[in-house]
Structures are given as C-alpha cells and as structure tokens.
N, C-alpha and C. Protein backbone atom coordinates (compact mmCIF):
# COMPACT_ATOMS: atom_id res chain seq x y z
N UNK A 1 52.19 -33.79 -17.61
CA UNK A 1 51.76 -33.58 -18.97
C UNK A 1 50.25 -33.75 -19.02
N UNK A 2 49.38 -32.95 -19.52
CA UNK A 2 48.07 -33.15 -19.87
C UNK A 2 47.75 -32.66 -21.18
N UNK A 3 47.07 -33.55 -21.34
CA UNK A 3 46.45 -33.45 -23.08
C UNK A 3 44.53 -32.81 -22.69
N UNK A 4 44.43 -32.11 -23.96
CA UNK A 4 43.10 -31.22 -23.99
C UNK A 4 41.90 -32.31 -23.76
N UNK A 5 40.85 -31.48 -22.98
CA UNK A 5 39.63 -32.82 -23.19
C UNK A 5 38.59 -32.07 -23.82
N UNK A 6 37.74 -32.78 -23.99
CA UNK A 6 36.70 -32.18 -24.49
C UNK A 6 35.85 -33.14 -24.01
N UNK A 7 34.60 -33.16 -23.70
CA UNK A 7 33.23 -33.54 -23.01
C UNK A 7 33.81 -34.84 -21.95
N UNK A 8 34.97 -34.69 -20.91
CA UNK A 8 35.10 -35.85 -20.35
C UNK A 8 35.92 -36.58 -20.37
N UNK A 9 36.37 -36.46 -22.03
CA UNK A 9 37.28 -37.80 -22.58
C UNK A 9 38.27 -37.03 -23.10
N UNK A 10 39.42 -37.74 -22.81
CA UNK A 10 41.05 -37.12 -23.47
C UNK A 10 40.95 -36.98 -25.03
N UNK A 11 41.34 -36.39 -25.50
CA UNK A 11 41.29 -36.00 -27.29
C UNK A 11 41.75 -37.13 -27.91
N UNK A 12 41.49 -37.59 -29.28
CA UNK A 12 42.21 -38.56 -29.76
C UNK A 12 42.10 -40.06 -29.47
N UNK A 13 42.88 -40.68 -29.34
CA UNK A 13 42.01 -42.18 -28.32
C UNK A 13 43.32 -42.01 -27.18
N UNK A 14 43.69 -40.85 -26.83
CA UNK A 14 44.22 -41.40 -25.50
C UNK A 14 43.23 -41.69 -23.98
N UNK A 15 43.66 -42.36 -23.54
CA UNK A 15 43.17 -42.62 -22.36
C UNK A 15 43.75 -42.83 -21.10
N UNK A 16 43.43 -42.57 -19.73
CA UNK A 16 43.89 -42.46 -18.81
C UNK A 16 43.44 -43.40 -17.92
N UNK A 17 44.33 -44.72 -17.48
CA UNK A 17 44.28 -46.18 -16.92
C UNK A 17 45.62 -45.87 -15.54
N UNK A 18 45.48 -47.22 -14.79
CA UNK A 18 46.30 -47.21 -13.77
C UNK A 18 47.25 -48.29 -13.31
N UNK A 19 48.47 -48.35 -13.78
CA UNK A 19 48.91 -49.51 -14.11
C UNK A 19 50.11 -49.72 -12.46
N UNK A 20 49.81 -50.61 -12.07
CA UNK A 20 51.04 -50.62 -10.99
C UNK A 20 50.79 -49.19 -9.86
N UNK A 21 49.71 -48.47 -9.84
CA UNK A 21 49.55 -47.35 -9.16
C UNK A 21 50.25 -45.94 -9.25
N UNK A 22 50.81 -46.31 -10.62
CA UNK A 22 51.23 -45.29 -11.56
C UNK A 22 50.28 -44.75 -12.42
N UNK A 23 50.07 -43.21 -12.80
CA UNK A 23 49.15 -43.05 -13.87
C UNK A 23 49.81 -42.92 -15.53
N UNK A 24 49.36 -43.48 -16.02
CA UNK A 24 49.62 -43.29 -17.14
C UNK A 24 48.22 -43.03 -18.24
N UNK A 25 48.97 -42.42 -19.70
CA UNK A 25 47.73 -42.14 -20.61
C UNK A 25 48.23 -43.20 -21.90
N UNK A 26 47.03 -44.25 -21.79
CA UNK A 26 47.60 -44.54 -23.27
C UNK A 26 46.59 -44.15 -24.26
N UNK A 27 47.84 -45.11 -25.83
CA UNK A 27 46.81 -44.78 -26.98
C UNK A 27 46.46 -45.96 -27.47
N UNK A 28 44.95 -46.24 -27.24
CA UNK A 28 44.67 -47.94 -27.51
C UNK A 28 44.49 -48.11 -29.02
N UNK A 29 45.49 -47.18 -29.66
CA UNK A 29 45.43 -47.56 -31.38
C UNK A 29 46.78 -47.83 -31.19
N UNK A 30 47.31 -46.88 -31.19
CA UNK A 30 48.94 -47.05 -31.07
C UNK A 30 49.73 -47.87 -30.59
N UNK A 31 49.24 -48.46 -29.10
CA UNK A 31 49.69 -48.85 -28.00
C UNK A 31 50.83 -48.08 -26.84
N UNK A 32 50.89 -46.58 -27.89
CA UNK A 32 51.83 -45.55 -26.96
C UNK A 32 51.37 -45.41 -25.71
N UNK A 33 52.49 -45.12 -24.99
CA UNK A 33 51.80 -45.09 -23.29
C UNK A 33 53.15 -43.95 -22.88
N UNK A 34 52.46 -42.84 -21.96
CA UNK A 34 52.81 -41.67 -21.19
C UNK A 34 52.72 -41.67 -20.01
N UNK A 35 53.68 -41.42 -19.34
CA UNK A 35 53.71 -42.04 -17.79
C UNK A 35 53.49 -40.83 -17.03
N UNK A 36 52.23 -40.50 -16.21
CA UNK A 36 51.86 -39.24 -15.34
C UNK A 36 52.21 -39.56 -14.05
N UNK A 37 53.50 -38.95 -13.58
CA UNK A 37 54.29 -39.56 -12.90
C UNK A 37 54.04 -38.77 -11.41
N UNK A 38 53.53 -37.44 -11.50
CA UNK A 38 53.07 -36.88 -9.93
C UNK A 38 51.72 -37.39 -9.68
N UNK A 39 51.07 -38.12 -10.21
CA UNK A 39 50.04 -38.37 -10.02
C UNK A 39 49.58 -40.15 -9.66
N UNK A 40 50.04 -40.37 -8.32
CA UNK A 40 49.62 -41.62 -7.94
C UNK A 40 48.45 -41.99 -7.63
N UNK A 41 47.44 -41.02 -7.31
CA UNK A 41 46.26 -41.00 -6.64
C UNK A 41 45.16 -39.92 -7.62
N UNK A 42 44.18 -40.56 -8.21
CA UNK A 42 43.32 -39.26 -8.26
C UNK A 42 42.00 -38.98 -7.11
N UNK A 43 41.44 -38.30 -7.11
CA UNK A 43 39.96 -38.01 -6.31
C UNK A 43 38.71 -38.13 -6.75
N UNK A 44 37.80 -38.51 -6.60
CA UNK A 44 36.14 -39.10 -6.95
C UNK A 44 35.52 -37.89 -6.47
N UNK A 45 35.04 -36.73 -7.24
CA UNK A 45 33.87 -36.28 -6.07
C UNK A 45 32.73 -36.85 -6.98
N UNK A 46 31.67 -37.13 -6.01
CA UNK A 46 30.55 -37.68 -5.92
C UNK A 46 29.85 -36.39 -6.12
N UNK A 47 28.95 -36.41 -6.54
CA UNK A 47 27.32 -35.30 -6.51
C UNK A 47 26.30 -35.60 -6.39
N UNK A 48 25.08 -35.71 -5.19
CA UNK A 48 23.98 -36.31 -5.71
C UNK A 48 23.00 -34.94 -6.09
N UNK A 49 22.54 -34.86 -7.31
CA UNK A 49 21.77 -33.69 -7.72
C UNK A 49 20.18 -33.94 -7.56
N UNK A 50 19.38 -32.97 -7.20
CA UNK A 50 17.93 -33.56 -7.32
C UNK A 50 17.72 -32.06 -8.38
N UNK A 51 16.86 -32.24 -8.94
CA UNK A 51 16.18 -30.90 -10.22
C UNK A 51 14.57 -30.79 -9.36
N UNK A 52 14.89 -29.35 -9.14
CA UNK A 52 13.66 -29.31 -8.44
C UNK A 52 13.02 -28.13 -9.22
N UNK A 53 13.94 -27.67 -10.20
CA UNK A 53 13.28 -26.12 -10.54
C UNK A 53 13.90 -26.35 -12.08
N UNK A 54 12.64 -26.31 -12.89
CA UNK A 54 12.90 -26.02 -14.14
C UNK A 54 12.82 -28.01 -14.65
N UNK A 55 13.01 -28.42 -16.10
CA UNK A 55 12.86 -29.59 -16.59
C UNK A 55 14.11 -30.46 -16.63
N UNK A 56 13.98 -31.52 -16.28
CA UNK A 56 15.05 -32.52 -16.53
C UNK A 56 15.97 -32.24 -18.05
N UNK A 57 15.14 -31.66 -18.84
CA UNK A 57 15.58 -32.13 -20.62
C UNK A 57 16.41 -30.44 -20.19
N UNK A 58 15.89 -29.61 -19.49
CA UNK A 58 16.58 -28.04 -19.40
C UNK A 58 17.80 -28.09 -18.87
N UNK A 59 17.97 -29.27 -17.40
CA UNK A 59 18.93 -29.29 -16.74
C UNK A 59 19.89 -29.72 -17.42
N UNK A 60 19.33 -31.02 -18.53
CA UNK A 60 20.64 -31.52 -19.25
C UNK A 60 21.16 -30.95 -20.50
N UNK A 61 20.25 -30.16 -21.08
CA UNK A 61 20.67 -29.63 -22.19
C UNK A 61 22.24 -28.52 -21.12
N UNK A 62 21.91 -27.60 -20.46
CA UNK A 62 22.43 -26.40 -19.90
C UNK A 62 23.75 -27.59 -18.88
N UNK A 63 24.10 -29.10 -18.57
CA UNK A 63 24.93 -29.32 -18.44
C UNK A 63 25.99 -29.79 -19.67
N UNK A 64 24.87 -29.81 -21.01
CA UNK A 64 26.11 -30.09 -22.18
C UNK A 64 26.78 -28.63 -22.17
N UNK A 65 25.91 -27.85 -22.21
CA UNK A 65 26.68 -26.30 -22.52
C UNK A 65 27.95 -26.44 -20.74
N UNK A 66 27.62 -26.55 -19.90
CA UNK A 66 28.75 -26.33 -19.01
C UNK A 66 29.86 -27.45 -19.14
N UNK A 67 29.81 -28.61 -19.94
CA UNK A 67 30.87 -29.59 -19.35
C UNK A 67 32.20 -29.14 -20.33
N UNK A 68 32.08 -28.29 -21.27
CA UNK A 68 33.53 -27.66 -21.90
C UNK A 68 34.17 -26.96 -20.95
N UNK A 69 33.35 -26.34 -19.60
CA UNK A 69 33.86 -25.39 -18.44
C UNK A 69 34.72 -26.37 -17.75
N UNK A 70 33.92 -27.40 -17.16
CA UNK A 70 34.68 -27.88 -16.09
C UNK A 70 35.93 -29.00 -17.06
N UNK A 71 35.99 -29.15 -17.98
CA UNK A 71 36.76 -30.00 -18.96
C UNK A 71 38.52 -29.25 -19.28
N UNK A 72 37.70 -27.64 -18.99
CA UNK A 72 39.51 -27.04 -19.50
C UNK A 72 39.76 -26.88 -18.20
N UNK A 73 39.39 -26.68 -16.83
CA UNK A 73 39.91 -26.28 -15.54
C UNK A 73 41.19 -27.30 -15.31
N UNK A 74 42.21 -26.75 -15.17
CA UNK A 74 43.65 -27.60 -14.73
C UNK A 74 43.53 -28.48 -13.60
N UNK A 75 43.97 -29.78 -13.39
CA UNK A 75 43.57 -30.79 -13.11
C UNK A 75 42.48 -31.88 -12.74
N UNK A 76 41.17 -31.37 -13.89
CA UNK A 76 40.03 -31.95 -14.22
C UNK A 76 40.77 -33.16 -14.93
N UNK A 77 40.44 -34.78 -14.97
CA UNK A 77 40.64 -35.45 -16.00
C UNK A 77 39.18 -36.15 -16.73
N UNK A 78 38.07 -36.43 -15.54
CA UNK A 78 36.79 -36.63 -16.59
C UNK A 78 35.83 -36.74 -15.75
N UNK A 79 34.22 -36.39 -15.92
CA UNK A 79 33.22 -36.71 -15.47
C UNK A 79 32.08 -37.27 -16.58
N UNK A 80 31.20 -37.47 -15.75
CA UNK A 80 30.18 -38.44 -16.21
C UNK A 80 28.74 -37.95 -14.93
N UNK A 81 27.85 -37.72 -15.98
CA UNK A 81 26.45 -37.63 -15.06
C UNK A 81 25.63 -38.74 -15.30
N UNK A 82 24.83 -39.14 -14.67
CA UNK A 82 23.93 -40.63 -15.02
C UNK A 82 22.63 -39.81 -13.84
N UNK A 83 21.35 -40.24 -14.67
CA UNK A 83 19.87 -40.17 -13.99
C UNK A 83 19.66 -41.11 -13.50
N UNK A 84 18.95 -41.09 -12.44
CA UNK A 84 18.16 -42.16 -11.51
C UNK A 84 16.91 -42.62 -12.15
N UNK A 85 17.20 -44.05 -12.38
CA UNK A 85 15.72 -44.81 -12.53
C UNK A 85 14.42 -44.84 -12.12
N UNK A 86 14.57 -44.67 -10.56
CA UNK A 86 13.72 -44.82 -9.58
C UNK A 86 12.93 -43.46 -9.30
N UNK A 87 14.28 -42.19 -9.69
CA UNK A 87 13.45 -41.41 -9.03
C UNK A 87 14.64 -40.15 -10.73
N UNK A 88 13.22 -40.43 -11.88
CA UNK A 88 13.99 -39.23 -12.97
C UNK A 88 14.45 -37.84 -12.58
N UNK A 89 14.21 -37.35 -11.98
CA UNK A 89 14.49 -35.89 -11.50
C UNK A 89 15.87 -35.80 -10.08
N UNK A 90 16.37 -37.21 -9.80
CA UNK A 90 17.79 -37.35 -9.06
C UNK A 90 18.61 -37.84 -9.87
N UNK A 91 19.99 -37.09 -10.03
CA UNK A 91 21.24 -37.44 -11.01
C UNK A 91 22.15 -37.83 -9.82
N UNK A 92 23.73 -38.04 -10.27
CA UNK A 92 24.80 -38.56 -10.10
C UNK A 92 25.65 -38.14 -10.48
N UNK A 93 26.64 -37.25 -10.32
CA UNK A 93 27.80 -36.29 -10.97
C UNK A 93 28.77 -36.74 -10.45
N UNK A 94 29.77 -37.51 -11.25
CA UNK A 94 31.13 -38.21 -10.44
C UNK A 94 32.02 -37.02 -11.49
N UNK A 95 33.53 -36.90 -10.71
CA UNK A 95 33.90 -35.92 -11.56
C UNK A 95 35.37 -36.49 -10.95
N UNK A 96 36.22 -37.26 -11.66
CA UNK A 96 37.43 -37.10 -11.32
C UNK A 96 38.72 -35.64 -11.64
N UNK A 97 39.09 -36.03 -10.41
CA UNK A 97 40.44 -34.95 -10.66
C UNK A 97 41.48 -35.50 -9.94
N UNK A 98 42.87 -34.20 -10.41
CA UNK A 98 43.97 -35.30 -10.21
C UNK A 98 44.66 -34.87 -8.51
N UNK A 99 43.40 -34.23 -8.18
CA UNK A 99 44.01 -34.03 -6.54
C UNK A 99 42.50 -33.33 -5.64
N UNK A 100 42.55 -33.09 -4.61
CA UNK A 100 41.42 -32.45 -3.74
C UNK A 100 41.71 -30.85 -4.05
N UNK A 101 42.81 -30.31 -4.37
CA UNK A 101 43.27 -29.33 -4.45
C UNK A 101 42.62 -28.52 -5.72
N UNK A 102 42.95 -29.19 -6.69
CA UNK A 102 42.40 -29.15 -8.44
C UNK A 102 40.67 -28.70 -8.18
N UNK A 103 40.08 -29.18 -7.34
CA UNK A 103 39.00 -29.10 -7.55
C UNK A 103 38.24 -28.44 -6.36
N UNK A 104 39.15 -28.56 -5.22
CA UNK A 104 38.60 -27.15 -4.08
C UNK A 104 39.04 -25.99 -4.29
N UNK A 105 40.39 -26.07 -4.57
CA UNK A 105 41.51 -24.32 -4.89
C UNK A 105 41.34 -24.10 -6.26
N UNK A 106 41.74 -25.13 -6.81
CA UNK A 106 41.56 -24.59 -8.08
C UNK A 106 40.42 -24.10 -9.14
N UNK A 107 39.35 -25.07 -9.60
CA UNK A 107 38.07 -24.94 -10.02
C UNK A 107 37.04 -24.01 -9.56
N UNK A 108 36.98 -24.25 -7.92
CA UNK A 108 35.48 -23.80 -6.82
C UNK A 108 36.31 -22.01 -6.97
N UNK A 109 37.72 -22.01 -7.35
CA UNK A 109 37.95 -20.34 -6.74
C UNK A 109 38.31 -19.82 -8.03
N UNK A 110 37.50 -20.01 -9.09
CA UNK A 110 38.23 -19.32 -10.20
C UNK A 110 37.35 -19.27 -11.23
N UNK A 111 37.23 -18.13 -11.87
CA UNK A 111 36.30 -17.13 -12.56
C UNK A 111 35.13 -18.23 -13.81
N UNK A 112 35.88 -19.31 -14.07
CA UNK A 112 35.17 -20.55 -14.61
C UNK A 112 33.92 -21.23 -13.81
N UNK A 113 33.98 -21.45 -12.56
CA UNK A 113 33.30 -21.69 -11.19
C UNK A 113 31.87 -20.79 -11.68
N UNK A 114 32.26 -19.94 -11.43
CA UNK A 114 31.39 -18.61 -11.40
C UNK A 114 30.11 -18.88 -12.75
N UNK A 115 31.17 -19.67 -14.02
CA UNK A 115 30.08 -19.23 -15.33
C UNK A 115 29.16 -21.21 -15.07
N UNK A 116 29.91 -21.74 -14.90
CA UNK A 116 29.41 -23.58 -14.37
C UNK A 116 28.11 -22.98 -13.52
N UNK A 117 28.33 -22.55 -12.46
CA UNK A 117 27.13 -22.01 -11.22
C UNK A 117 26.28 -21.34 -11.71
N UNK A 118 26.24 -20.33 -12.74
CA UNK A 118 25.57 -19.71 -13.15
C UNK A 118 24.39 -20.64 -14.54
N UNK A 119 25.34 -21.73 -14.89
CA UNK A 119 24.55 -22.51 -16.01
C UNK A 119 23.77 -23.06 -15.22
N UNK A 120 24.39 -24.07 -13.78
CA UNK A 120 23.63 -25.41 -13.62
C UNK A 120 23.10 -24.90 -12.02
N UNK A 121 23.30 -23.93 -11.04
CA UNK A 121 22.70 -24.30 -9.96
C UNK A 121 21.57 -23.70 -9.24
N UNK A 122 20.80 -23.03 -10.40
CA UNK A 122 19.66 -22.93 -10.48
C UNK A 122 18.77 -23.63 -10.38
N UNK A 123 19.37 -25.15 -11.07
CA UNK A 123 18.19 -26.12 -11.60
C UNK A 123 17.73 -27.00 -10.02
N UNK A 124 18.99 -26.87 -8.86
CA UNK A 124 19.00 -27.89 -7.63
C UNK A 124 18.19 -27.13 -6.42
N UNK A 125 17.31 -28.21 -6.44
CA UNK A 125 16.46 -28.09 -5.29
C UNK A 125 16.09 -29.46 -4.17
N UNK A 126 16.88 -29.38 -3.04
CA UNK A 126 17.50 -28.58 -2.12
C UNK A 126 19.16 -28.64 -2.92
N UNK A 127 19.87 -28.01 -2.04
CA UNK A 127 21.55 -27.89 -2.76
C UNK A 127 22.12 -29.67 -2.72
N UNK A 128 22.97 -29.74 -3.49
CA UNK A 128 23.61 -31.13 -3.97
C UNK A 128 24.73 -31.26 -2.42
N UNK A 129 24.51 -32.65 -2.37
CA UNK A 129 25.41 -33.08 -1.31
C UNK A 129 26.97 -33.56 -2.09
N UNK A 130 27.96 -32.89 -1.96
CA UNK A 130 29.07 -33.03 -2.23
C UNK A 130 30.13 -33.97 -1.94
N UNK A 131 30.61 -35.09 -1.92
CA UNK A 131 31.84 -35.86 -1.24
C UNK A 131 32.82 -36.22 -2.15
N UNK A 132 34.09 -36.02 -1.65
CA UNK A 132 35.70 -36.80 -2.34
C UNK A 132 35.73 -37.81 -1.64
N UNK A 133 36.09 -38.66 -2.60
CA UNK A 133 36.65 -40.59 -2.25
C UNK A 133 37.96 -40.12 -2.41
N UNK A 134 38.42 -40.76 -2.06
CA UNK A 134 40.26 -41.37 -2.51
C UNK A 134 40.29 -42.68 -3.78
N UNK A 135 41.11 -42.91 -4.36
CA UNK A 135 41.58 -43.91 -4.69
C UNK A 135 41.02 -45.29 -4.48
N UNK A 136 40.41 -46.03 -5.48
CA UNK A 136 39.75 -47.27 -5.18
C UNK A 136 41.15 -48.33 -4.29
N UNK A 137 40.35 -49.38 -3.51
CA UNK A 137 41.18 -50.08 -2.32
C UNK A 137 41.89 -50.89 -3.70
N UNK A 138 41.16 -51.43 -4.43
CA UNK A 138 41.62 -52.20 -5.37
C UNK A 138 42.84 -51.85 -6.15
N UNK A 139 43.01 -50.48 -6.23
CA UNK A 139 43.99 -50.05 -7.04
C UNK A 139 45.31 -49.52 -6.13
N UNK A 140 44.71 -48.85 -4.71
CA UNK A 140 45.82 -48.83 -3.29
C UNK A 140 46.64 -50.38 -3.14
N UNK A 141 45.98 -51.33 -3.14
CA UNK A 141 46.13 -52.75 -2.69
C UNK A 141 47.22 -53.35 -4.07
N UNK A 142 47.08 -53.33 -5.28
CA UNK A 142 47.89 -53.56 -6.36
C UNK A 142 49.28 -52.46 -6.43
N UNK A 143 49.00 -51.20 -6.27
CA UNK A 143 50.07 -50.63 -6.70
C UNK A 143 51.42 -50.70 -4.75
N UNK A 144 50.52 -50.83 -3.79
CA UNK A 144 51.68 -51.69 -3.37
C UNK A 144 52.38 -52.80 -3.01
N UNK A 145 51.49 -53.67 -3.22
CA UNK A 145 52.18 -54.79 -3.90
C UNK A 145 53.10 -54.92 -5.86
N UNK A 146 53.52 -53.87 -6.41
CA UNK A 146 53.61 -53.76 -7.65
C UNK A 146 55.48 -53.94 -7.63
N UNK A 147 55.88 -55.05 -7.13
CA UNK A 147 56.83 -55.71 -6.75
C UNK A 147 58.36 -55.53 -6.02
N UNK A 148 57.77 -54.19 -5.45
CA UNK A 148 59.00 -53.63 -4.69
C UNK A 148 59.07 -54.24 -3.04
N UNK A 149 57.68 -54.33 -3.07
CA UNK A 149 57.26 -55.04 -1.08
C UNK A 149 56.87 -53.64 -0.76
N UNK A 150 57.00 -52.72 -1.33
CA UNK A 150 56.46 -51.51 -0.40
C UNK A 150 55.11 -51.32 -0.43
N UNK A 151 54.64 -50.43 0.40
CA UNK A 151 53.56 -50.51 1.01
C UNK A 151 53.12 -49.12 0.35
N UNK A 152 51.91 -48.85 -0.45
CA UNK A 152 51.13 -47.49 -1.40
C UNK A 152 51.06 -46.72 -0.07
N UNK A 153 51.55 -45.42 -0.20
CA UNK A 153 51.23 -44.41 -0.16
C UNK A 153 49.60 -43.53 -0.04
N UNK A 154 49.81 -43.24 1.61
CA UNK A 154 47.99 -43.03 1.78
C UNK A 154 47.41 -41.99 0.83
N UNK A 155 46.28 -42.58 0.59
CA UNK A 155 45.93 -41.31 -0.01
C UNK A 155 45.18 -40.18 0.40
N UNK A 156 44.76 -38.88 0.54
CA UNK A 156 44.24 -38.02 0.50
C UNK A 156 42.99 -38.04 1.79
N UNK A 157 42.76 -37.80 2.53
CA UNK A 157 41.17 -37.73 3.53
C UNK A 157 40.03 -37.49 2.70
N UNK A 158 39.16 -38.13 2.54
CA UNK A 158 37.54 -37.58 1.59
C UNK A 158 37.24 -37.30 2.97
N UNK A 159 36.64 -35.97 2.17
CA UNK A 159 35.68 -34.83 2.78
C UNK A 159 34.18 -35.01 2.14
N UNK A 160 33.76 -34.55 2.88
CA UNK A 160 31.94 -34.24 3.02
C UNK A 160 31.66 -33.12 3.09
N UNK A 161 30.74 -32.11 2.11
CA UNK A 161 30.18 -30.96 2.46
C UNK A 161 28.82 -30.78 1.81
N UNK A 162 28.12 -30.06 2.18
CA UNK A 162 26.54 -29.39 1.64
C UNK A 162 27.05 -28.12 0.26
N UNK A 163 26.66 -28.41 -0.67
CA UNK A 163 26.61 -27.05 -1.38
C UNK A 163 25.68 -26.11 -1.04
N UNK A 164 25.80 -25.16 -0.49
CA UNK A 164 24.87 -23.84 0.23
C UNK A 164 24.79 -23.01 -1.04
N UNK A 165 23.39 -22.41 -1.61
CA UNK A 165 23.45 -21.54 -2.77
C UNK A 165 24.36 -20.12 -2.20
N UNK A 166 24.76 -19.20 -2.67
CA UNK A 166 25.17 -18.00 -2.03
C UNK A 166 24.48 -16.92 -3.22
C-alpha cells in the first residue's frame, strides 16, 4: 500500500517508522498504524553534488521544481537535500526507496528520469558520486532480535557508481 507524497513527506500526517523491522506508516494524530509488510528493508542512496555551473539559489530553486518528479516515481518514499557549510556550492541528496530496484529499474529507466536530468544535471560539475546503503545496523540488529530468536534477513549489497553526463 502506498499513500501519495508530495515534497518528501507522506500526505496528511502519515508517516513511515520501523517498528520490530517491519515497515509500517503511522498517523501521529490518530495513532492509526498500516503495516507495509513486503518491505523489511529500505535503501539510502547517498549523492554528493558539487554546483559548478550556474548559482546555488538556481540549483535549488530548479530542485523544488524536480522533487514532485522523483516524489510520484513508484517506490520513492522520501528525500531530503542539505548544503555544506564548509564548502556552499557542495550538497547532500539522500533519497530513500523501498528497494535498489525502485530506484535503478525503475526511476533511472523511465521517461520521469529523463525530465529530473533535464531540470538538475546541468547544474553538476564534475558528475555526482552515487552510493546505496542498506538498512541501518541499528534497525538489522532490533528487528532480529524482535522476539522470535531469529536472525534479520540480509539486506541488499550497496553499490557504488559515478554519474557520467550522457
């Protein structure tokens, strides 16, 4: 089951937490809770962006216009960009999804891809270094211990790649 997002965040006050290494969405008004039950594991990709072409205020305006793109792609659940202190013109693009798949097969190969690339990867100079995490240890380590004695379920290999412009 997935509910619509808009800039990141689930519609409404639901939210998406990890209880026992189960996913679930709750509603922290309600206290309703929805149990996302194929989904034991999500994926971290990491982005480190540098803006080498064009203005910081250009890059971010033209990522508000793209984050409705990557927000409807099927198994996006949220990202978040943050600027570097040290150095204003290097960002941070974490972008969860609910598999490696969602966001290599699905997103990178489909006609949405195409209009995202066309907003934002102009602005990167040299290309953004790309990586998937797995599943924090903290949350592997609780959900199998989550009182059966069994042991969590590995998750996923993080990969490493270069974004190459084409």
């Amino acid at each position: 089951m997935r509910h619509g997002h808009r800039q990141g965040f689930l519609k409404r006050s639901w939210r998406r937490c990890w209880l026992s290494g189960k996913g679930f969405a709750v509603d922290f008004q309600s206290g309703a809770c929805l149990q996302f039950a194929k989904h034991l594991f999500m994926i971290m990709e990491v982005v480190s962006l540098n803006v080498g072409n064009g203005t910081c205020e250009d890059f971010e305006a033209a990522m508000r216009q793209a984050s409705p793109i990557i927000a409807a792609a099927p198994g996006y659940i949220s990202h978040e960009l943050r600027r570097c202190l040290e150095k204003p013109t290097h960002y941070l693009l974490m972008v969860k999804w609910e598999s490696l798949e969602a966001h290599m097969t699905g997103f990178r190969n489909s006609p949405d891809f195409q209009k995202w690339r066309g907003l934002l990867h102009h602005f990167y100079n040299p290309a953004p270094t790309v990586q998937h995490y797995s599943e924090g240890l903290d949350r592997r380590q609780s959900a199998g211990s989550a009182g059966s004695g069994e042991r969590a379920a590995q998750p996923p290999t993080s990969c490493s790649r270069r974004m190459v412009p084409e």
